[in-house]
N, C-alpha and C. Protein backbone atom coordinates (compact mmCIF):
# COMPACT_ATOMS: atom_id res chain seq x y z
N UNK A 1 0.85 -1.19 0.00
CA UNK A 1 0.00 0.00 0.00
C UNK A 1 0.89 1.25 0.00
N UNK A 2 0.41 2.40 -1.03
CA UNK A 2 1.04 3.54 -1.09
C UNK A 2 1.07 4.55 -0.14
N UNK A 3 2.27 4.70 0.74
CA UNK A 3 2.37 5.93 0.92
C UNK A 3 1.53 7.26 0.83
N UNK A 4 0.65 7.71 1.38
CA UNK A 4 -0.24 8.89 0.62
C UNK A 4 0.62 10.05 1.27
N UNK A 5 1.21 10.48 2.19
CA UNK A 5 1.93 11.54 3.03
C UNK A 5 3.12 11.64 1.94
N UNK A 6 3.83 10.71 1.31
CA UNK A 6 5.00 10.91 0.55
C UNK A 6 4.86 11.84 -0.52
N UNK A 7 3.34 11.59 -1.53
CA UNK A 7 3.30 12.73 -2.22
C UNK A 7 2.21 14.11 -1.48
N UNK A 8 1.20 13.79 -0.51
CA UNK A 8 0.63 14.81 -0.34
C UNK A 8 1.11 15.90 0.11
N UNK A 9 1.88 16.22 0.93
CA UNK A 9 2.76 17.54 0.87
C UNK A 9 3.89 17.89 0.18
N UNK A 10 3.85 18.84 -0.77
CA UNK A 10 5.43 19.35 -1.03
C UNK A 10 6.36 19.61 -0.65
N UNK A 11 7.77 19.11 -1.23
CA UNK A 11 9.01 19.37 -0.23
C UNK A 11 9.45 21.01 -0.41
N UNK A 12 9.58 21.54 0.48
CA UNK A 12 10.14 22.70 0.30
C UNK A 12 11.31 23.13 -0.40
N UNK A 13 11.50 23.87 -1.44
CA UNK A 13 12.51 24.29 -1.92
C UNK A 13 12.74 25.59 -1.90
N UNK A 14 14.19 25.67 -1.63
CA UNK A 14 14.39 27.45 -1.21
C UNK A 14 16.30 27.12 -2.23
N UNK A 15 16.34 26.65 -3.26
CA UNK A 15 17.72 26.29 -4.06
C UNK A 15 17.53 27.81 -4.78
N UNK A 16 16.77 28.53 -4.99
CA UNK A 16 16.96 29.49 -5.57
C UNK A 16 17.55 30.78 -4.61
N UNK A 17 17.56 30.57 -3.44
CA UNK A 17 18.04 31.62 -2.58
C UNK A 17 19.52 31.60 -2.62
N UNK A 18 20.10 33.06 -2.73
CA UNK A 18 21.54 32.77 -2.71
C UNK A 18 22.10 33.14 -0.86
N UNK A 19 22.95 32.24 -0.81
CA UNK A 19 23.56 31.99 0.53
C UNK A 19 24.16 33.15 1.05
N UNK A 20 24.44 33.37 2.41
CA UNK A 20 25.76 35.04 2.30
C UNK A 20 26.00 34.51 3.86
N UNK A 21 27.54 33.83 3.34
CA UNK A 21 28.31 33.58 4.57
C UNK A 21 29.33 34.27 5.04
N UNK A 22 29.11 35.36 4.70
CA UNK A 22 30.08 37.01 5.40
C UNK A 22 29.27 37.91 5.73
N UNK A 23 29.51 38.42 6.59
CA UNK A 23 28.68 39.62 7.12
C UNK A 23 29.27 40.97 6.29
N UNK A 24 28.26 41.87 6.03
CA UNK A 24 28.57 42.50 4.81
C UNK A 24 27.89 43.92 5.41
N UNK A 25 28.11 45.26 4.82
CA UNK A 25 27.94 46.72 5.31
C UNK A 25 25.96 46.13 5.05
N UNK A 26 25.62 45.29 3.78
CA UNK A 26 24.25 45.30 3.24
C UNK A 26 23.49 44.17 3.71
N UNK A 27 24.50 43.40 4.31
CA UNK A 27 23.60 41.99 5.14
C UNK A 27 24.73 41.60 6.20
N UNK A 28 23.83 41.48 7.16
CA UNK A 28 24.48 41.16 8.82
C UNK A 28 23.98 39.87 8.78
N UNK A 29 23.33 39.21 8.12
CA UNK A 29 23.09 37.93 8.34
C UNK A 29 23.86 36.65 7.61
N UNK A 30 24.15 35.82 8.33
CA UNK A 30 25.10 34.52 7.84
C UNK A 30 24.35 33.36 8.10
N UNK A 31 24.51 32.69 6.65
CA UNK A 31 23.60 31.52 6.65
C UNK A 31 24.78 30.30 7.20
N UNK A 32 24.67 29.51 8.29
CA UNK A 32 24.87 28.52 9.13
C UNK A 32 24.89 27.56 8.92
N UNK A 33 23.27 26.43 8.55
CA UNK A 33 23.51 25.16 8.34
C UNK A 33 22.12 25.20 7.92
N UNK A 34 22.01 23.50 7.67
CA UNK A 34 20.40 23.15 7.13
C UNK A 34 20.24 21.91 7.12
N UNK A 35 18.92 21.28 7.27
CA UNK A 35 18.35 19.78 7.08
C UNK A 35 16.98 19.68 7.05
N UNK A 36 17.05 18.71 6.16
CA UNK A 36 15.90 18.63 5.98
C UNK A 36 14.86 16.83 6.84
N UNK A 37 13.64 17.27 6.37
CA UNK A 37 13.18 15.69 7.20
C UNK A 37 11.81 15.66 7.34
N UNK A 38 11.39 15.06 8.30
CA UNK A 38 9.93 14.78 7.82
C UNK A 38 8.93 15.22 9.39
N UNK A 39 8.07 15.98 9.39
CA UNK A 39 7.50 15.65 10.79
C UNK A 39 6.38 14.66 11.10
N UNK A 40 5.71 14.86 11.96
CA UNK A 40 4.95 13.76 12.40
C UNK A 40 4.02 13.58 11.56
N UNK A 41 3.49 14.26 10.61
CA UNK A 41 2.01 14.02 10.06
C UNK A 41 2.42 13.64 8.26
N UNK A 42 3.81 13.76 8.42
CA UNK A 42 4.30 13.21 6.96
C UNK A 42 5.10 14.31 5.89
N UNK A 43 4.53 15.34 6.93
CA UNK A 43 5.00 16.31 6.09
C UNK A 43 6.73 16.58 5.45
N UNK A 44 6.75 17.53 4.48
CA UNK A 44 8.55 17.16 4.59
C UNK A 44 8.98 18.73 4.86
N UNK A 45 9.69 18.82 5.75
CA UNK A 45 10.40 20.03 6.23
C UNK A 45 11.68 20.60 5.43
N UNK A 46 12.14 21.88 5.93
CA UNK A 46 13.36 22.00 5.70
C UNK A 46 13.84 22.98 6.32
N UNK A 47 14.70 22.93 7.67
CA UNK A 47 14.84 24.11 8.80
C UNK A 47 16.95 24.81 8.09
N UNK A 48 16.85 25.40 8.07
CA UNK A 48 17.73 26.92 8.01
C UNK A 48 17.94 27.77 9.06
N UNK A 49 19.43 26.92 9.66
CA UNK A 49 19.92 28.23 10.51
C UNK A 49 21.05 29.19 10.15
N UNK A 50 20.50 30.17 10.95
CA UNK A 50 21.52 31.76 10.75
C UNK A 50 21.96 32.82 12.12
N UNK A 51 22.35 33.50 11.27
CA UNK A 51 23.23 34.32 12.61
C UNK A 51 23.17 35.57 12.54
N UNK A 52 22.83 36.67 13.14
CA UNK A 52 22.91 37.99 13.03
C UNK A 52 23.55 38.56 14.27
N UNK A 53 24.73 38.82 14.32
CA UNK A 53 25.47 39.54 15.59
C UNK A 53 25.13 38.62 16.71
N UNK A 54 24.62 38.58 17.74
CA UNK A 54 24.43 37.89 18.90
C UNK A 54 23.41 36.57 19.15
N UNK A 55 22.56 36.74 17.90
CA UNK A 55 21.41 36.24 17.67
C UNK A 55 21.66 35.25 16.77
N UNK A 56 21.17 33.86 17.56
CA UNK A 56 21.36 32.61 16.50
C UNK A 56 19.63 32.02 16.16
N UNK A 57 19.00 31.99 14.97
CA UNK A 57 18.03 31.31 14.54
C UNK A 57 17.82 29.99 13.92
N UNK A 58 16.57 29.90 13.79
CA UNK A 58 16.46 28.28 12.91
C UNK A 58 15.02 28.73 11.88
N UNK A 59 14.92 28.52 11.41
CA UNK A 59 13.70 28.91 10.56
C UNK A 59 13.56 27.46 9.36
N UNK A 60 11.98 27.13 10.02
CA UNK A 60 11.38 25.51 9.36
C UNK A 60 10.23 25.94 8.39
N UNK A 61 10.36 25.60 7.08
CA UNK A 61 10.05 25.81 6.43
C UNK A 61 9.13 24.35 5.73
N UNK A 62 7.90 24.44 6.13
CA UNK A 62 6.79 23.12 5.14
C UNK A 62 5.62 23.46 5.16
N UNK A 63 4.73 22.98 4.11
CA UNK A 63 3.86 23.19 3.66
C UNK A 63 2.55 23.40 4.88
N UNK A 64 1.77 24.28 3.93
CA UNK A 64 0.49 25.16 4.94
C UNK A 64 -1.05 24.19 4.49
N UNK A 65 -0.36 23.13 3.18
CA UNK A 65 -1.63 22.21 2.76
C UNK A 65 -2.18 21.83 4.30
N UNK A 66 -3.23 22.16 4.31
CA UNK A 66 -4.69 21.08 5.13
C UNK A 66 -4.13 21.66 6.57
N UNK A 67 -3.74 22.97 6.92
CA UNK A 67 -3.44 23.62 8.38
C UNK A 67 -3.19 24.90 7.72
N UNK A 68 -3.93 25.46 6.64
CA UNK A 68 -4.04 26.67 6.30
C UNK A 68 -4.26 27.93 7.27
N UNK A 69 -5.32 27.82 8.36
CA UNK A 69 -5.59 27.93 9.49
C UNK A 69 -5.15 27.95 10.72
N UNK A 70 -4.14 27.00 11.09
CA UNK A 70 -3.53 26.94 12.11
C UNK A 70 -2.97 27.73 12.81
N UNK A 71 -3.02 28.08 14.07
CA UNK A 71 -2.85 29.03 15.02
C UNK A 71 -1.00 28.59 15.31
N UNK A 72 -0.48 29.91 15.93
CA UNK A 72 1.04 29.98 16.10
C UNK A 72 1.34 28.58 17.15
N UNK A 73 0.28 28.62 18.04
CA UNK A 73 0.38 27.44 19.09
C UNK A 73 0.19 25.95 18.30
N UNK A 74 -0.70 26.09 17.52
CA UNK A 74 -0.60 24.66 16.61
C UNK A 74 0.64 24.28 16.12
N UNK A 75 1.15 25.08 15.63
CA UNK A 75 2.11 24.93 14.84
C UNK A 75 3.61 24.84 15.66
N UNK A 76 3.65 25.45 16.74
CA UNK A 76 4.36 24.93 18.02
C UNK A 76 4.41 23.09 18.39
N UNK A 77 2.82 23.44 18.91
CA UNK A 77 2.94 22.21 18.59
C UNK A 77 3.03 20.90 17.94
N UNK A 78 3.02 20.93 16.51
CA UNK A 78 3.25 20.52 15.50
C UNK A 78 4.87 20.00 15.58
N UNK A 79 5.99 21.17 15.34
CA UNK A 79 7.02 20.84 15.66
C UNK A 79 7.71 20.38 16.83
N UNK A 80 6.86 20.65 17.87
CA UNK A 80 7.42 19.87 19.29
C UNK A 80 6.99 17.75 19.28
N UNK A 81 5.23 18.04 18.55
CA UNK A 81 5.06 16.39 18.83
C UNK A 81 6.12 15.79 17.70
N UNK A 82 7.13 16.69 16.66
CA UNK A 82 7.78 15.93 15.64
C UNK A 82 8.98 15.89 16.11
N UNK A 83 9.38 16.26 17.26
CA UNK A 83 10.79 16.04 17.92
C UNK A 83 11.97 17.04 17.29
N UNK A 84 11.46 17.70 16.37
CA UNK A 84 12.75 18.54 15.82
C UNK A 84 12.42 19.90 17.00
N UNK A 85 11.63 20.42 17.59
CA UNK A 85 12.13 21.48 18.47
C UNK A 85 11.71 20.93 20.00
N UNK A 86 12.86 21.61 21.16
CA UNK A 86 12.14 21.46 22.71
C UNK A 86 12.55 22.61 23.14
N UNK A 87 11.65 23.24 23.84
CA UNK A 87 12.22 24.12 24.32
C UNK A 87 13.06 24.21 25.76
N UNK A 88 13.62 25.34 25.99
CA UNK A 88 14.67 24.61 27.84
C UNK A 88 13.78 25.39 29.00
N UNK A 89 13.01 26.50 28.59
CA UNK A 89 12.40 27.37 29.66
C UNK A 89 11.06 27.57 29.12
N UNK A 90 10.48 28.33 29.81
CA UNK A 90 9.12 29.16 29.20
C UNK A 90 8.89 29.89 27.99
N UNK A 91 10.06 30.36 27.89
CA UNK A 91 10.03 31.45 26.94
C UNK A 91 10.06 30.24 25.35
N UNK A 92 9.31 31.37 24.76
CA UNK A 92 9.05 30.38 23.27
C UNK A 92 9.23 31.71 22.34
N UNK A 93 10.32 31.73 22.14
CA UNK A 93 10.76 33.08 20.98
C UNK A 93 10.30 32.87 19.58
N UNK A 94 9.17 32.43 19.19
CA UNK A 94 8.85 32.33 17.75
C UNK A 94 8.06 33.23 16.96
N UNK A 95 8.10 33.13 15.77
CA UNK A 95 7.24 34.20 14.69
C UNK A 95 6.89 33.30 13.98
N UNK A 96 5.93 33.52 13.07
CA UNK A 96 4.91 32.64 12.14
C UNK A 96 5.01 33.77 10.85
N UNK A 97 5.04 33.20 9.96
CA UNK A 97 4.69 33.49 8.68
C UNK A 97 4.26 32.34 7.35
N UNK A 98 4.29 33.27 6.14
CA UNK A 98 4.03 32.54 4.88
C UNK A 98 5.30 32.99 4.11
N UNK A 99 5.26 31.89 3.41
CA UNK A 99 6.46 31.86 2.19
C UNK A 99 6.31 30.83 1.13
N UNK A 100 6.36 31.81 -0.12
CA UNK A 100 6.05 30.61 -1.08
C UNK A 100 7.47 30.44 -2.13
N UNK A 101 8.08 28.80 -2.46
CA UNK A 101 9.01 29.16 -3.18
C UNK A 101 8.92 29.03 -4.34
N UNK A 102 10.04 28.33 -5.23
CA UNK A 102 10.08 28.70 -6.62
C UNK A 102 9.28 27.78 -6.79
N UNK A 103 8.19 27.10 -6.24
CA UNK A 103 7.49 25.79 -7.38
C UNK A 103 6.22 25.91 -7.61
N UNK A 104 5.93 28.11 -6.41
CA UNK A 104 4.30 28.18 -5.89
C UNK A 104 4.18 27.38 -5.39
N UNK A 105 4.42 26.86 -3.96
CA UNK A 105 4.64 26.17 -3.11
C UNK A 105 4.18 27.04 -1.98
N UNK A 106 2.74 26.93 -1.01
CA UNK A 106 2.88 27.95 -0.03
C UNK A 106 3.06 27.31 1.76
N UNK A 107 4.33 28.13 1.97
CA UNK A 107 4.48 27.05 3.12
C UNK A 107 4.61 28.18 4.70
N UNK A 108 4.60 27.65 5.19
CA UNK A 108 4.59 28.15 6.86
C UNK A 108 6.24 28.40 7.21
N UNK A 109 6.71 29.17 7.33
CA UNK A 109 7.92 29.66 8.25
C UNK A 109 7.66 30.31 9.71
N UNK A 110 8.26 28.85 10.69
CA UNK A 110 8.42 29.31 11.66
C UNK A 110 9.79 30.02 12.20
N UNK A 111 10.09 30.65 12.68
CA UNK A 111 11.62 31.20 13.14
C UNK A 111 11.43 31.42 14.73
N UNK A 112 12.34 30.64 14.93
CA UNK A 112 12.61 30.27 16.29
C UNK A 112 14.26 30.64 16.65
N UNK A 113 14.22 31.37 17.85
CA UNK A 113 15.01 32.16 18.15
C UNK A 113 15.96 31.32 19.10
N UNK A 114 17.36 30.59 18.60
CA UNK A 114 17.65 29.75 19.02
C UNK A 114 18.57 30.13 20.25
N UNK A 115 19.26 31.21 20.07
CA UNK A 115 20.44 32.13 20.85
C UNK A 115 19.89 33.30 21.14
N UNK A 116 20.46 34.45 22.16
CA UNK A 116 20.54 35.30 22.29
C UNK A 116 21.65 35.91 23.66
N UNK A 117 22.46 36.93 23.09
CA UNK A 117 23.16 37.32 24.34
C UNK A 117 23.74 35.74 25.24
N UNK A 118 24.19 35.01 24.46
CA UNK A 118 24.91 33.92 25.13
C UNK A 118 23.47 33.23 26.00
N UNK A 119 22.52 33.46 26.10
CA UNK A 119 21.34 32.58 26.45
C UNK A 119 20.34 32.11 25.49
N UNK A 120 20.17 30.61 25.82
CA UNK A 120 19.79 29.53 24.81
C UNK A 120 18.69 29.45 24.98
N UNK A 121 17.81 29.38 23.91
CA UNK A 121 15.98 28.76 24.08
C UNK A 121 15.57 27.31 23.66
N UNK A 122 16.25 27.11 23.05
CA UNK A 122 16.02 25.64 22.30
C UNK A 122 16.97 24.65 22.53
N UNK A 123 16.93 23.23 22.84
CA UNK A 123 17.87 22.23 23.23
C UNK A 123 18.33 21.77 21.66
N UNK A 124 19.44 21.45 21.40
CA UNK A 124 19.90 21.21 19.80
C UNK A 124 18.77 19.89 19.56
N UNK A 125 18.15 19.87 18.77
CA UNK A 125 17.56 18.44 18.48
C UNK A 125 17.61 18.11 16.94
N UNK A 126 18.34 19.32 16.22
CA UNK A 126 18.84 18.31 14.77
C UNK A 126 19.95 18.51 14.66
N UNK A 127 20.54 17.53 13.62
CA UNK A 127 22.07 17.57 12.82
C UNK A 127 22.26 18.21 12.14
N UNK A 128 22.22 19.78 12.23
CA UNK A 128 22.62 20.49 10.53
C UNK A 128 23.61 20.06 10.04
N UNK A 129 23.35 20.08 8.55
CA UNK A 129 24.69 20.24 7.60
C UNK A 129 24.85 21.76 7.41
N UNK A 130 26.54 21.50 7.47
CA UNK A 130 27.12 23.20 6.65
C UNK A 130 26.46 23.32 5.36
N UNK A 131 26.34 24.40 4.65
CA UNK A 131 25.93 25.06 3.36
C UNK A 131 27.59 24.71 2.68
């Protein structure tokens, strides 16, 4: 029996974005690492971390099919029952958005605020690869 989760969500693609691993007078931001994977409901992810001066992020990027709707807390919890985020305290530093990439693909970006000022919000729970 087929798989239906393998094709029902799209994998995220962001290959058209160009990388910037120097901090520059026009971008303070440095792209870090990335992986991709699957969460609990089948979906296929793809989280992107970066760096801006003191501030380390992760930003997960998958599809908004059939949770078009979904509230910032859903979607929290979404990535917590899929084991790619935990948090260490109370504090839950995240933002919600939309992003669609090159395939018209419209997907959910969460950014989760992994560092700050040498204090941590998130316990490491994936393997990035370098860019």
């Amino acid at each position: 029996m087929e798989d239906k989760n393998i094709t029902q969500y799209p994998e995220p693609d962001r290959s058209n974005i160009i990388r910037n691993f120097t901090v520059t007078e026009d971008n303070e931001e440095i792209d870090t690492g990335w992986v991709k994977g699957s969460l609990s409901d089948g979906r296929p992810y793809l989280a992107e971390a970066w760096q801006r001066e003191d501030v380390s992020m992760l930003t997960f990027y998958f599809s908004i099919k059939n949770i078009e709707e979904a509230t910032q807390e859903e979607l929290i919890t979404l990535l917590l029952n899929s084991g790619v985020l935990e948090f260490i305290g109370e504090q839950k530093p995240i933002g919600i958005g939309q992003f669609t990439d090159i395939h018209n693909n419209e997907l959910w970006t969460v950014n989760v605020t992994v560092s700050e000022d040498q204090e941590k919000f998130i316990h490491d729970k994936l393997s990035l690869l370098k860019y």
